[in-house]
PDB file of N, CA and C in Angstrom:
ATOM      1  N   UNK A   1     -18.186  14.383 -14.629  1.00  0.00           N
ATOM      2  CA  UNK A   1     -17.730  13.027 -14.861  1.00  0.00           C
ATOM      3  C   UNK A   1     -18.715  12.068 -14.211  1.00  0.00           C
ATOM      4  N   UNK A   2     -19.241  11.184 -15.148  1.00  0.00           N
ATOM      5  CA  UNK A   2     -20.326   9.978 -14.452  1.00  0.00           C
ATOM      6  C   UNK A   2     -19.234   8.977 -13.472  1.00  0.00           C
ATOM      7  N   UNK A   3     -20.338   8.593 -12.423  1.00  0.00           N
ATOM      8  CA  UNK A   3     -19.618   7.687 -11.768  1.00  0.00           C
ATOM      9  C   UNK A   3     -18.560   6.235 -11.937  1.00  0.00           C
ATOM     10  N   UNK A   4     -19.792   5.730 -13.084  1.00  0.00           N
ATOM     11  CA  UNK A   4     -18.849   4.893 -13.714  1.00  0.00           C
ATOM     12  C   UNK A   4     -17.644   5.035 -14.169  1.00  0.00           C
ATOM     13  N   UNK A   5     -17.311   6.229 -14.982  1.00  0.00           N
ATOM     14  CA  UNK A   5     -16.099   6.536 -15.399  1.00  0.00           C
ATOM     15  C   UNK A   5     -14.972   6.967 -14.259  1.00  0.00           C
ATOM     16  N   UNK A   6     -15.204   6.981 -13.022  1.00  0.00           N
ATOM     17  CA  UNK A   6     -14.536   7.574 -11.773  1.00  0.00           C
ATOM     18  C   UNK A   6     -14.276   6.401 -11.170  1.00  0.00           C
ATOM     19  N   UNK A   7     -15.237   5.266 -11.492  1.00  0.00           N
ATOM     20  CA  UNK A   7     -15.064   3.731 -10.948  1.00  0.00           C
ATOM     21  C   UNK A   7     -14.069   3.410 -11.708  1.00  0.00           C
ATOM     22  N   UNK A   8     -14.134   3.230 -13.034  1.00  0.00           N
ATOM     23  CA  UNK A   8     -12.757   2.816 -13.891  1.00  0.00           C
ATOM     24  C   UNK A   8     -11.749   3.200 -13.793  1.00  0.00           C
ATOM     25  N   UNK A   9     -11.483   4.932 -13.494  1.00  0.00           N
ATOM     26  CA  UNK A   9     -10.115   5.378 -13.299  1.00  0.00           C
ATOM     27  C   UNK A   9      -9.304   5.119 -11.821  1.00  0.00           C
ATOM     28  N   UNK A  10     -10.447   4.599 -10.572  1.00  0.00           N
ATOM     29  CA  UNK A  10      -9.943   4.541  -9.542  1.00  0.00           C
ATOM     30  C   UNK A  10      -9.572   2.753  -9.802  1.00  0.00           C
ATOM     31  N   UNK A  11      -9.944   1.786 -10.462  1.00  0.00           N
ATOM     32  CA  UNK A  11      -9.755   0.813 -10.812  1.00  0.00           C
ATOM     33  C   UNK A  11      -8.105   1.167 -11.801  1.00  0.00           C
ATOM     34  N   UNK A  12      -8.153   1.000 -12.538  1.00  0.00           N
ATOM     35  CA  UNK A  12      -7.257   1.681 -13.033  1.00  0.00           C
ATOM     36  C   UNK A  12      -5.798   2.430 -12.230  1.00  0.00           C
ATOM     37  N   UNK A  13      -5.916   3.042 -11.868  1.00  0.00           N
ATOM     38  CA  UNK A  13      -5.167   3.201 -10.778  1.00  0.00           C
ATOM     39  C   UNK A  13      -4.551   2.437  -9.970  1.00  0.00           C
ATOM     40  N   UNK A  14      -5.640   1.724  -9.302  1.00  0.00           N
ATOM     41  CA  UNK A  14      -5.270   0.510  -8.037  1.00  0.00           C
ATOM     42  C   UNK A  14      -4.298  -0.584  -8.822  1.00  0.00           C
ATOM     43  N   UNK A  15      -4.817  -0.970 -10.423  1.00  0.00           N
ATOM     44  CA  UNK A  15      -3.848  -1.816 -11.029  1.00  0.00           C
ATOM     45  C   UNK A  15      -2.806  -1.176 -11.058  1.00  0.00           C
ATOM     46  N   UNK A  16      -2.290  -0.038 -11.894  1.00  0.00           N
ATOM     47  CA  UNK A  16      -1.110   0.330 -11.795  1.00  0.00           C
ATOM     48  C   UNK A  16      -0.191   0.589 -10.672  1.00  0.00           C
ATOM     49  N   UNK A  17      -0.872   0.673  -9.683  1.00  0.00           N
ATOM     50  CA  UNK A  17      -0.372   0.887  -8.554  1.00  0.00           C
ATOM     51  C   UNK A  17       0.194  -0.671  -7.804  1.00  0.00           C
ATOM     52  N   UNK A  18      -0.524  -1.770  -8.249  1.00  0.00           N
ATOM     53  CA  UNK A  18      -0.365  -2.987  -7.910  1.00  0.00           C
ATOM     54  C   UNK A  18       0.937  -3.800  -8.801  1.00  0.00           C
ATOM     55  N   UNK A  19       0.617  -3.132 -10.539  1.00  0.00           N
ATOM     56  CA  UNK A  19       2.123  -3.624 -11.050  1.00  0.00           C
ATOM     57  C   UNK A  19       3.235  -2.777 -10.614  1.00  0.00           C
ATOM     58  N   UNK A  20       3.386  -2.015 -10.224  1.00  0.00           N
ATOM     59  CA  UNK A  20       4.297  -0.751  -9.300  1.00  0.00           C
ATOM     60  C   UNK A  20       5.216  -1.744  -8.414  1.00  0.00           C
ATOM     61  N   UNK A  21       3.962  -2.226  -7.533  1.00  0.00           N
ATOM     62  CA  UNK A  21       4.851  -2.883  -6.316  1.00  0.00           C
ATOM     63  C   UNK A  21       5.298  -4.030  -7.185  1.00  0.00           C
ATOM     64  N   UNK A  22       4.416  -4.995  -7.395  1.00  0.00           N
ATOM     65  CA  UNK A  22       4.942  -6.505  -8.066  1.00  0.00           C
ATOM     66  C   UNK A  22       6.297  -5.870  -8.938  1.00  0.00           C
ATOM     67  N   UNK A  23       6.267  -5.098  -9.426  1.00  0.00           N
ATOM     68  CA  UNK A  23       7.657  -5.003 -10.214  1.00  0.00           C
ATOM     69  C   UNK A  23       8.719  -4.528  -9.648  1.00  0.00           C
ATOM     70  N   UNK A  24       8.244  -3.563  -8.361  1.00  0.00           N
ATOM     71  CA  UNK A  24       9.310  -3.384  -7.531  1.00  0.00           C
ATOM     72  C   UNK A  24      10.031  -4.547  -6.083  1.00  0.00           C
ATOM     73  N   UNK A  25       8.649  -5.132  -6.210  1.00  0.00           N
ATOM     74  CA  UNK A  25       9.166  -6.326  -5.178  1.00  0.00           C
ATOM     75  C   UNK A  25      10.171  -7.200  -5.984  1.00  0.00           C
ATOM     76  N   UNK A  26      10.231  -7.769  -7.094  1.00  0.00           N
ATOM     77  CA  UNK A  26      10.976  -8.782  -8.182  1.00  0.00           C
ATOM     78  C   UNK A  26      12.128  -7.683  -8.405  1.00  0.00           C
ATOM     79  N   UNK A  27      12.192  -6.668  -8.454  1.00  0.00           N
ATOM     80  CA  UNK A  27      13.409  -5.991  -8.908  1.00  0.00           C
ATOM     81  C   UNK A  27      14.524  -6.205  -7.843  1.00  0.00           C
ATOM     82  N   UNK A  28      14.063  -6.069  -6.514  1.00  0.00           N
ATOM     83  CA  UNK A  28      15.076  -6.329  -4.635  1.00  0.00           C
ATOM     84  C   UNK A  28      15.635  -7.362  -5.106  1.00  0.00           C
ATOM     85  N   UNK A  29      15.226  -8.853  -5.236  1.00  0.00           N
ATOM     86  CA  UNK A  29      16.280  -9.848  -5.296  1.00  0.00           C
ATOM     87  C   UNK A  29      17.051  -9.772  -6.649  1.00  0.00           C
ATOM     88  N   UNK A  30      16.952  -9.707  -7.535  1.00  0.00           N
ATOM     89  CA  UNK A  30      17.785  -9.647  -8.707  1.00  0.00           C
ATOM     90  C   UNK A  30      18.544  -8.315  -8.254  1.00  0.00           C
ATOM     91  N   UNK A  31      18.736  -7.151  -8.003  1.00  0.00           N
ATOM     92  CA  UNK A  31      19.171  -6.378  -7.877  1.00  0.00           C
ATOM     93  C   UNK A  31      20.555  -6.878  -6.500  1.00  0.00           C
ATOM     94  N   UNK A  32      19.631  -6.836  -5.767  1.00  0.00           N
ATOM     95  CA  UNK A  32      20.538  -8.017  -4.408  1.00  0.00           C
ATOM     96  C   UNK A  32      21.650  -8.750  -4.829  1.00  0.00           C
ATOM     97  N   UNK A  33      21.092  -9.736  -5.968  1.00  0.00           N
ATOM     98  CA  UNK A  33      22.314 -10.946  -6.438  1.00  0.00           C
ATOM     99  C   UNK A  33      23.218 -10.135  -7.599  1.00  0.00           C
ATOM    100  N   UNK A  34      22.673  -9.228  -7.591  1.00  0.00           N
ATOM    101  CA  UNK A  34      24.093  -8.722  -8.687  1.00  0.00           C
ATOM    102  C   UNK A  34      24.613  -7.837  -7.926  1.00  0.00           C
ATOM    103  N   UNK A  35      24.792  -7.360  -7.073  1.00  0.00           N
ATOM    104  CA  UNK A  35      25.583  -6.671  -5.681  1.00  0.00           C
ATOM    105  C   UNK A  35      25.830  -7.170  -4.770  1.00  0.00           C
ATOM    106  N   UNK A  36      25.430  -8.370  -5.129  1.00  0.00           N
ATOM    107  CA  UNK A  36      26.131  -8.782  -3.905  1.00  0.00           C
ATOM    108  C   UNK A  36      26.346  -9.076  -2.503  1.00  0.00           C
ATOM    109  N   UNK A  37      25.130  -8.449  -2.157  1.00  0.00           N
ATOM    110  CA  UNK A  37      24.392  -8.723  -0.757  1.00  0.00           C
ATOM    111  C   UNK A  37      23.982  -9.433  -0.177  1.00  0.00           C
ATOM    112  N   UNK A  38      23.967  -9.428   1.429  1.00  0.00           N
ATOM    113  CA  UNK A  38      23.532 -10.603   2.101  1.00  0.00           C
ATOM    114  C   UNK A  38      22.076 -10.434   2.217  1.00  0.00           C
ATOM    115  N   UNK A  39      21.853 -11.655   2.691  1.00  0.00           N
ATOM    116  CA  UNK A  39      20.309 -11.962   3.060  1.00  0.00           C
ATOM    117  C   UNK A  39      19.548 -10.738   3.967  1.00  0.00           C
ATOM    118  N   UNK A  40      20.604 -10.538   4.480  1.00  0.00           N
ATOM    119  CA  UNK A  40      20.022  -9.119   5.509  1.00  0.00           C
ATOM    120  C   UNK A  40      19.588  -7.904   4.544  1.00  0.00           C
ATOM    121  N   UNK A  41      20.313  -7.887   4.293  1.00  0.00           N
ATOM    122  CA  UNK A  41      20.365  -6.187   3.192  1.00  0.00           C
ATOM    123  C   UNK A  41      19.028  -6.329   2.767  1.00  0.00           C
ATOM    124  N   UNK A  42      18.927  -7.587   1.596  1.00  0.00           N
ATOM    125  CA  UNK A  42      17.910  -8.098   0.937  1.00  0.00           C
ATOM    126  C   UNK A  42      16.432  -7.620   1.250  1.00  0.00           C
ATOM    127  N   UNK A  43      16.541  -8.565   2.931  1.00  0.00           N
ATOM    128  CA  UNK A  43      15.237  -8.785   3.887  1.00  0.00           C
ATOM    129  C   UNK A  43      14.798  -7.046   4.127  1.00  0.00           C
ATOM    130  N   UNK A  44      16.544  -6.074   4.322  1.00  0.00           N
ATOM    131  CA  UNK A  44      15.679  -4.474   4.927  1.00  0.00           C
ATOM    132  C   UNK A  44      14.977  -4.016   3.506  1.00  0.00           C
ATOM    133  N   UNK A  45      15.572  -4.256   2.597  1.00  0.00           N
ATOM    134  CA  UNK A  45      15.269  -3.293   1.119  1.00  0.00           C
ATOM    135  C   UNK A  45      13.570  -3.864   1.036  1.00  0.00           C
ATOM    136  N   UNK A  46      13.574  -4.997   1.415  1.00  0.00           N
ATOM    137  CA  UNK A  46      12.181  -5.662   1.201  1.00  0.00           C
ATOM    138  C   UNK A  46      11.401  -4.869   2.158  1.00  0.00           C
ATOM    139  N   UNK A  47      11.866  -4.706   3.260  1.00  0.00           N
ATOM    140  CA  UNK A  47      11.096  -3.771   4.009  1.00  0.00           C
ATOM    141  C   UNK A  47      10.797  -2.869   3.373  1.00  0.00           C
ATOM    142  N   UNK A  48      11.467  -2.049   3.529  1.00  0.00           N
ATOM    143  CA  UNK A  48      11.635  -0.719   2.985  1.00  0.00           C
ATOM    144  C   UNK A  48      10.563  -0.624   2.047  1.00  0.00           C
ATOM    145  N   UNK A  49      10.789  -1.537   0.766  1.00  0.00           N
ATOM    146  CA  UNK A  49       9.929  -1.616  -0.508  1.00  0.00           C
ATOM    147  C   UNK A  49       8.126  -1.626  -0.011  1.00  0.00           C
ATOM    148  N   UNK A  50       8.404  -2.598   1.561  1.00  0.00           N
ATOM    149  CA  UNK A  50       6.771  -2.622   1.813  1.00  0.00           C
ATOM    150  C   UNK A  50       6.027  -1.886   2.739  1.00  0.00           C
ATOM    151  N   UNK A  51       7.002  -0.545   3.341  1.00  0.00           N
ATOM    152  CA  UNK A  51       6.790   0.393   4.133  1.00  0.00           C
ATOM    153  C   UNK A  51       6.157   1.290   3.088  1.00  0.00           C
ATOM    154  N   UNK A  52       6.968   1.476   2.051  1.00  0.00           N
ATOM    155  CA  UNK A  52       6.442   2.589   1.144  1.00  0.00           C
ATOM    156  C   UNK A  52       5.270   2.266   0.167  1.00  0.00           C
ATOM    157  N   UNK A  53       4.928   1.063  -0.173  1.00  0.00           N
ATOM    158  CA  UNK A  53       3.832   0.450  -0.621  1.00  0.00           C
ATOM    159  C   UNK A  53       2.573   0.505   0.465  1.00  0.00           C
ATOM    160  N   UNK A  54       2.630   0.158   1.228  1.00  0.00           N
ATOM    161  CA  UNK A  54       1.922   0.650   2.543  1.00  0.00           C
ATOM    162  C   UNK A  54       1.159   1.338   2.557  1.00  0.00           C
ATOM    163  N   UNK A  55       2.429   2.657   2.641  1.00  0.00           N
ATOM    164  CA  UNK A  55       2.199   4.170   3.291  1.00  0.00           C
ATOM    165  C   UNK A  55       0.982   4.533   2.116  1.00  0.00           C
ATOM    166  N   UNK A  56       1.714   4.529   0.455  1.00  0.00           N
ATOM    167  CA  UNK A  56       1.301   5.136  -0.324  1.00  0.00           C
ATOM    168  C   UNK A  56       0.044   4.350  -0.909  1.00  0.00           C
ATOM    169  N   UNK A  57      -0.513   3.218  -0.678  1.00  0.00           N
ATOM    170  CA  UNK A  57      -2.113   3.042  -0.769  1.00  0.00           C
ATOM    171  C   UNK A  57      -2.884   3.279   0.601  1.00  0.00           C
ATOM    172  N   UNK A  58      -2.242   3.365   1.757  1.00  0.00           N
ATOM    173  CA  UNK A  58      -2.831   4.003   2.662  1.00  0.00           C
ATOM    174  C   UNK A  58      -3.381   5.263   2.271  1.00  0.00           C
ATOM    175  N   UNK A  59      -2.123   5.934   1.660  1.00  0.00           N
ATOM    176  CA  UNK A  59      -2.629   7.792   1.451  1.00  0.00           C
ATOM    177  C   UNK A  59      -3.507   7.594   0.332  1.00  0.00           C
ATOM    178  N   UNK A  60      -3.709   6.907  -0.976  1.00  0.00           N
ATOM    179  CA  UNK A  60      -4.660   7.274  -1.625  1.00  0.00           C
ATOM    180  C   UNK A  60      -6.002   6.612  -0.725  1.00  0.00           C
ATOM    181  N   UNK A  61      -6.147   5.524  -0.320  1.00  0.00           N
ATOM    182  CA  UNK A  61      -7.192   5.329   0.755  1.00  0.00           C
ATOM    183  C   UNK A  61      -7.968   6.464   1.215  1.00  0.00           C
ATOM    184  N   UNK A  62      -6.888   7.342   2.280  1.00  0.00           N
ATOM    185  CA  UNK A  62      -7.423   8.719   2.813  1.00  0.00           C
ATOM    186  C   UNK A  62      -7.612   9.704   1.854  1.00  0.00           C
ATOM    187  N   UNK A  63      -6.866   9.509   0.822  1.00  0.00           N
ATOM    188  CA  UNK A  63      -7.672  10.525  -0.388  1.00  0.00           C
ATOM    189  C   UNK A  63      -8.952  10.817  -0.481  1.00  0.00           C
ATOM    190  N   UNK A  64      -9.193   9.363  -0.944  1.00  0.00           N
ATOM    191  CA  UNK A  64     -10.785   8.366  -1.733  1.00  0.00           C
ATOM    192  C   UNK A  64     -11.591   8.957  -0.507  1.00  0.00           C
ATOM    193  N   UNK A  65     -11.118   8.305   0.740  1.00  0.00           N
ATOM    194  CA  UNK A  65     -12.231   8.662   1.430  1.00  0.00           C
ATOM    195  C   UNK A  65     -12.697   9.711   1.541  1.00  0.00           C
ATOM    196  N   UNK A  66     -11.697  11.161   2.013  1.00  0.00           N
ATOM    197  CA  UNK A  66     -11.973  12.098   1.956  1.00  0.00           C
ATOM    198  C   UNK A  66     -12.733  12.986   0.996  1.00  0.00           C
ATOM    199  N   UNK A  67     -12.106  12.520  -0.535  1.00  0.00           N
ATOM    200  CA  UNK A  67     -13.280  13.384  -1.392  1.00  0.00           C
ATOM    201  C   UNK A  67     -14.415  12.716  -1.440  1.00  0.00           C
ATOM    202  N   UNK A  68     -14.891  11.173  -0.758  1.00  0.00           N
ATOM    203  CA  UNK A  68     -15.937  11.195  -0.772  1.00  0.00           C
ATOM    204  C   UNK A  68     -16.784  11.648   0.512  1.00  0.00           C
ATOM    205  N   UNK A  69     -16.177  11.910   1.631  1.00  0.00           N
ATOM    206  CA  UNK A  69     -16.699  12.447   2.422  1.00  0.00           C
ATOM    207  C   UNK A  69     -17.245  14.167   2.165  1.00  0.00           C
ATOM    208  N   UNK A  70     -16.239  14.882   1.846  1.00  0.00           N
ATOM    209  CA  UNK A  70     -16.665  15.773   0.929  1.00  0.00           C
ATOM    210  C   UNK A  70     -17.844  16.172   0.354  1.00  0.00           C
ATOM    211  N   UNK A  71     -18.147  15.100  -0.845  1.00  0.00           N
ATOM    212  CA  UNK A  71     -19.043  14.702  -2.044  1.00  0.00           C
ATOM    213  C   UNK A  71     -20.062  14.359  -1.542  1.00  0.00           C
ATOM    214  N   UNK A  72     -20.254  13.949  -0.222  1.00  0.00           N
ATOM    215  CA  UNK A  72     -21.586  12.817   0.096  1.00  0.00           C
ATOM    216  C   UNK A  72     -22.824  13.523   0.360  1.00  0.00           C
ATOM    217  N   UNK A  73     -22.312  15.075   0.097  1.00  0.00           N
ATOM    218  CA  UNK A  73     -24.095  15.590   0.198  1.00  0.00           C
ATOM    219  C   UNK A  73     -24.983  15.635   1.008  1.00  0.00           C
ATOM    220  N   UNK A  74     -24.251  14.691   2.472  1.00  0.00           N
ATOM    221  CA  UNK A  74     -25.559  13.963   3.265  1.00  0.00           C
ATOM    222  C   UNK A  74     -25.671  12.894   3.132  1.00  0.00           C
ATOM    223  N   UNK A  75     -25.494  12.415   1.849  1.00  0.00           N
ATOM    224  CA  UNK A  75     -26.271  11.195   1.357  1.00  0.00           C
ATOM    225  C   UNK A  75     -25.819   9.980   2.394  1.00  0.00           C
ATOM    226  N   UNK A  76     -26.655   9.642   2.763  1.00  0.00           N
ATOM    227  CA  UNK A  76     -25.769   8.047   4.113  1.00  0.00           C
ATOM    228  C   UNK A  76     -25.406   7.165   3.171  1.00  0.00           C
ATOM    229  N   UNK A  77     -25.549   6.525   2.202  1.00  0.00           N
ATOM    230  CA  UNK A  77     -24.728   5.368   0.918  1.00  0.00           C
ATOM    231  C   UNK A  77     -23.210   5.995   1.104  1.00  0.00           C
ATOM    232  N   UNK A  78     -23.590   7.342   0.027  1.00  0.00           N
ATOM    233  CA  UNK A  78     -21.640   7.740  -0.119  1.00  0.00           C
ATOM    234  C   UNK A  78     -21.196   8.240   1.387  1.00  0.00           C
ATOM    235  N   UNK A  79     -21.833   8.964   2.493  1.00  0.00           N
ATOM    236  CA  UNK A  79     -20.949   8.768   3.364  1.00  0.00           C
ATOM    237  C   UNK A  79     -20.447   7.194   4.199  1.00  0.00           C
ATOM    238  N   UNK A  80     -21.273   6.228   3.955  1.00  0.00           N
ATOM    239  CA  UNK A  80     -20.648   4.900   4.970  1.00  0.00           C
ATOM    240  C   UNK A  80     -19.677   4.609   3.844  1.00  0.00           C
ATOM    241  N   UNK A  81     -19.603   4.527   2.113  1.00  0.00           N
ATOM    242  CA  UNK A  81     -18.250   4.635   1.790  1.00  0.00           C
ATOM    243  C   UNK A  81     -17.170   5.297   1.967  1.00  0.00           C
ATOM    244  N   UNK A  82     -17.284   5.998   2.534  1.00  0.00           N
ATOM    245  CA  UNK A  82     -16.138   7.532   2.975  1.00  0.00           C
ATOM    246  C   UNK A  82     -15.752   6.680   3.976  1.00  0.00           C
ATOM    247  N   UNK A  83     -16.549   5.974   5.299  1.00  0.00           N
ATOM    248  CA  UNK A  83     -15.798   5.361   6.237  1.00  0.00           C
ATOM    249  C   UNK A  83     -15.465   4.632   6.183  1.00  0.00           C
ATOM    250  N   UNK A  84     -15.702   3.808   4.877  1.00  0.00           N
ATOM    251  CA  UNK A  84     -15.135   2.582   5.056  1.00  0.00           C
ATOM    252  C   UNK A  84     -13.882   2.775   3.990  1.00  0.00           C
ATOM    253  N   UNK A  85     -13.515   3.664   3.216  1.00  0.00           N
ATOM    254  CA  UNK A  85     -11.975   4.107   2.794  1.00  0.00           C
ATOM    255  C   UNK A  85     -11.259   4.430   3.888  1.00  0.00           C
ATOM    256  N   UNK A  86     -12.110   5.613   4.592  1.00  0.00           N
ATOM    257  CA  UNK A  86     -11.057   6.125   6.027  1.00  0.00           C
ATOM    258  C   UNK A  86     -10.653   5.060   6.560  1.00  0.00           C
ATOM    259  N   UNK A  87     -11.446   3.955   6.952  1.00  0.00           N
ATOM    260  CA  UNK A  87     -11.022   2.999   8.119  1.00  0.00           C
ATOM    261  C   UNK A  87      -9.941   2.191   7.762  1.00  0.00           C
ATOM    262  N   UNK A  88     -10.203   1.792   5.958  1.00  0.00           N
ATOM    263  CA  UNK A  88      -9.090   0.889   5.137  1.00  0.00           C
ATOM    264  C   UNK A  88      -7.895   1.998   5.104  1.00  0.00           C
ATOM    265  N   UNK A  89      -7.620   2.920   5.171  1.00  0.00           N
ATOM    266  CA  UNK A  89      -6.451   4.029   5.428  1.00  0.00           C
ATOM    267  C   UNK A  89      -5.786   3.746   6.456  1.00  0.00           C
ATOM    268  N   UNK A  90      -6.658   3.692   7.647  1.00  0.00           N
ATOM    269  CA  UNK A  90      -6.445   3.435   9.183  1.00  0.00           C
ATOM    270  C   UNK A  90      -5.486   2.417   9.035  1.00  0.00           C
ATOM    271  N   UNK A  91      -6.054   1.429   8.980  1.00  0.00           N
ATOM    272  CA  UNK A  91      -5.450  -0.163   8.852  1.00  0.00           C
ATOM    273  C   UNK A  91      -4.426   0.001   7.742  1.00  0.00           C
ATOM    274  N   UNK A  92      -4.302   0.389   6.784  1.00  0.00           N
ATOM    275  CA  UNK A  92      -2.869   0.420   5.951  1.00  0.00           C
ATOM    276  C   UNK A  92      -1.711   1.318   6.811  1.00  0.00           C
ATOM    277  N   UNK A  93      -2.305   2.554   7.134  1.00  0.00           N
ATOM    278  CA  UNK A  93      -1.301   2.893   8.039  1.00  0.00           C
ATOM    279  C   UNK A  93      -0.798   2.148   9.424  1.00  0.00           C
ATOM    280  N   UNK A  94      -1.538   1.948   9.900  1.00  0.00           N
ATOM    281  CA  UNK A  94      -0.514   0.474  10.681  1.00  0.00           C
ATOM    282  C   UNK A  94      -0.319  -0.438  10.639  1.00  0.00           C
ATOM    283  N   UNK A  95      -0.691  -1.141   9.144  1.00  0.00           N
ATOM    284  CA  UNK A  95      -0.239  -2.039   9.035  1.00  0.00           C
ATOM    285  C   UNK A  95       1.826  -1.566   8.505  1.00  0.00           C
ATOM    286  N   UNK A  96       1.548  -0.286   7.662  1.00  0.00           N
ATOM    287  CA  UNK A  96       3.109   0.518   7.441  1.00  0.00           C
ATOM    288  C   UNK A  96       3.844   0.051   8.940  1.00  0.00           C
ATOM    289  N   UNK A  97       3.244   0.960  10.007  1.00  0.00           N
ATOM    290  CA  UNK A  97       4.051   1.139  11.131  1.00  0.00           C
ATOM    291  C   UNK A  97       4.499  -0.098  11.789  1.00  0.00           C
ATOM    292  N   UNK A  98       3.566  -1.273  11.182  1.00  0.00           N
ATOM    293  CA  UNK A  98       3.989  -2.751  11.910  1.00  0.00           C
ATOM    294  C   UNK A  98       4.838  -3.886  11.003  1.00  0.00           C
ATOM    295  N   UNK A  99       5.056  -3.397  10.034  1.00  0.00           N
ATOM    296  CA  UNK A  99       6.135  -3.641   8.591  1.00  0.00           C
ATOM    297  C   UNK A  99       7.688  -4.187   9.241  1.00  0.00           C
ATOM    298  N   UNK A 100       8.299  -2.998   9.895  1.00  0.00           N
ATOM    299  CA  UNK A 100       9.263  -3.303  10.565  1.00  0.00           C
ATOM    300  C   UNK A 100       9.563  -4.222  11.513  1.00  0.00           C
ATOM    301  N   UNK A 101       8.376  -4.067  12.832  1.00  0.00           N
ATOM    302  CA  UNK A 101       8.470  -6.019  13.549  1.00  0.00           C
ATOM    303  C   UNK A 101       8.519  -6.946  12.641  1.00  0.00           C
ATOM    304  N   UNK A 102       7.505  -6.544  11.936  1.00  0.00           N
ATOM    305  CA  UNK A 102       6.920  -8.097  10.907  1.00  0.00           C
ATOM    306  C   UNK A 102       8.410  -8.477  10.461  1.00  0.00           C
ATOM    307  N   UNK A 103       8.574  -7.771   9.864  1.00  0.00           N
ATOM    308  CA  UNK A 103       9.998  -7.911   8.826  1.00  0.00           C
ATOM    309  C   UNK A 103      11.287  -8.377   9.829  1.00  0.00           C
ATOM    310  N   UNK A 104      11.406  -7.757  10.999  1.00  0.00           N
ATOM    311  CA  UNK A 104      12.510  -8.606  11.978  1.00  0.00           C
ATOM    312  C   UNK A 104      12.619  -9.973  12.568  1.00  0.00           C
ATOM    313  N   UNK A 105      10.973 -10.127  13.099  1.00  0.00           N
ATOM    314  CA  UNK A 105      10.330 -11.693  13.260  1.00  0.00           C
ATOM    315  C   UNK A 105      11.135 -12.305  11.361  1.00  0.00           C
ATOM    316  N   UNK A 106      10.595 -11.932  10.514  1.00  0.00           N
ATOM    317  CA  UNK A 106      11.212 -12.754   9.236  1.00  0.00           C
ATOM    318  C   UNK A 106      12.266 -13.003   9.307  1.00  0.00           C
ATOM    319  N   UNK A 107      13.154 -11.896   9.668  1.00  0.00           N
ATOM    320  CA  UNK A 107      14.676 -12.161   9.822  1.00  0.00           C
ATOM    321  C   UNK A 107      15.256 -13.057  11.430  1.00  0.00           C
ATOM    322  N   UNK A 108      14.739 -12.796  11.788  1.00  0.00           N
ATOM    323  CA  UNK A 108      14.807 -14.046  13.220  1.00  0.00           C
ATOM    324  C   UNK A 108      14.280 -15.261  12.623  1.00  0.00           C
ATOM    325  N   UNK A 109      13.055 -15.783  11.825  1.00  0.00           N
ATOM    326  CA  UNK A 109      13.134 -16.971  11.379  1.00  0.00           C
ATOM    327  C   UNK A 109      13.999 -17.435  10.438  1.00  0.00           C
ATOM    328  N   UNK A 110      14.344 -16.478   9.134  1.00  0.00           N
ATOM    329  CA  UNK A 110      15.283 -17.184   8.662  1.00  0.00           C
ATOM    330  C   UNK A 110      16.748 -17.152   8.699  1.00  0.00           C
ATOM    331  N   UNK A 111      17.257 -16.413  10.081  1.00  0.00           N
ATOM    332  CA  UNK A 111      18.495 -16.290  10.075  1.00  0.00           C
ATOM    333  C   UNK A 111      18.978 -15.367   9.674  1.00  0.00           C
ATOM    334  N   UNK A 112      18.335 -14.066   9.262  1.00  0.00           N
ATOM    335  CA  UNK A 112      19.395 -13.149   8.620  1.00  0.00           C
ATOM    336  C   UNK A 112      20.063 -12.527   9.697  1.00  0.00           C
TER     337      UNK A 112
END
């Protein structure tokens, strides 16, 4: 498989993966107002929704990086891309683990 075509499918991907969330973020409040829930519920499901959005472009992150670490032959180009997926992995994974403050500070500002 040429590179280009590995560029498109990982492109590709990242979109679908991006209407994933956008459609799952818009689904929490409509779902919310027809059950009936308070603002709280709302605010955790939103969490929730952005813990697992998180986690799971974190892990393809460490994917990417890894098979290109793998792949790199040596080569110093594809390995400083390998670190710089690993590192964007890094940072998605705590940005996951810091989801939950974030999300309580929200609910302390708006009252839930």
């Amino acid at each position: 498989m040429k590179m280009p075509n590995r560029k498109r499918y990982l492109r590709t991907l990242v979109v679908a993966l991006a209407v994933l969330a956008l459609v799952a973020a818009t689904a929490g409040p409509a779902l919310a107002q027809a059950g009936g829930q308070t603002l709280s519920g709302v605010i955790d499901q939103l969490r929730n929704i952005l813990v697992g959005i998180l986690a799971a472009l974190a892990t393809l992150f460490l994917t990417i990086g890894g098979i290109r670490y793998m792949t790199a032959g040596g080569d110093p180009g594809h390995v400083e891309k390998a670190k710089v997926a690993l590192r964007s992995a890094a940072i998605g994974y705590g940005l996951a683990a810091l989801a939950p403050l974030l999300v309580s500070l929200l609910k302390n500002v708006v009252g839930g």
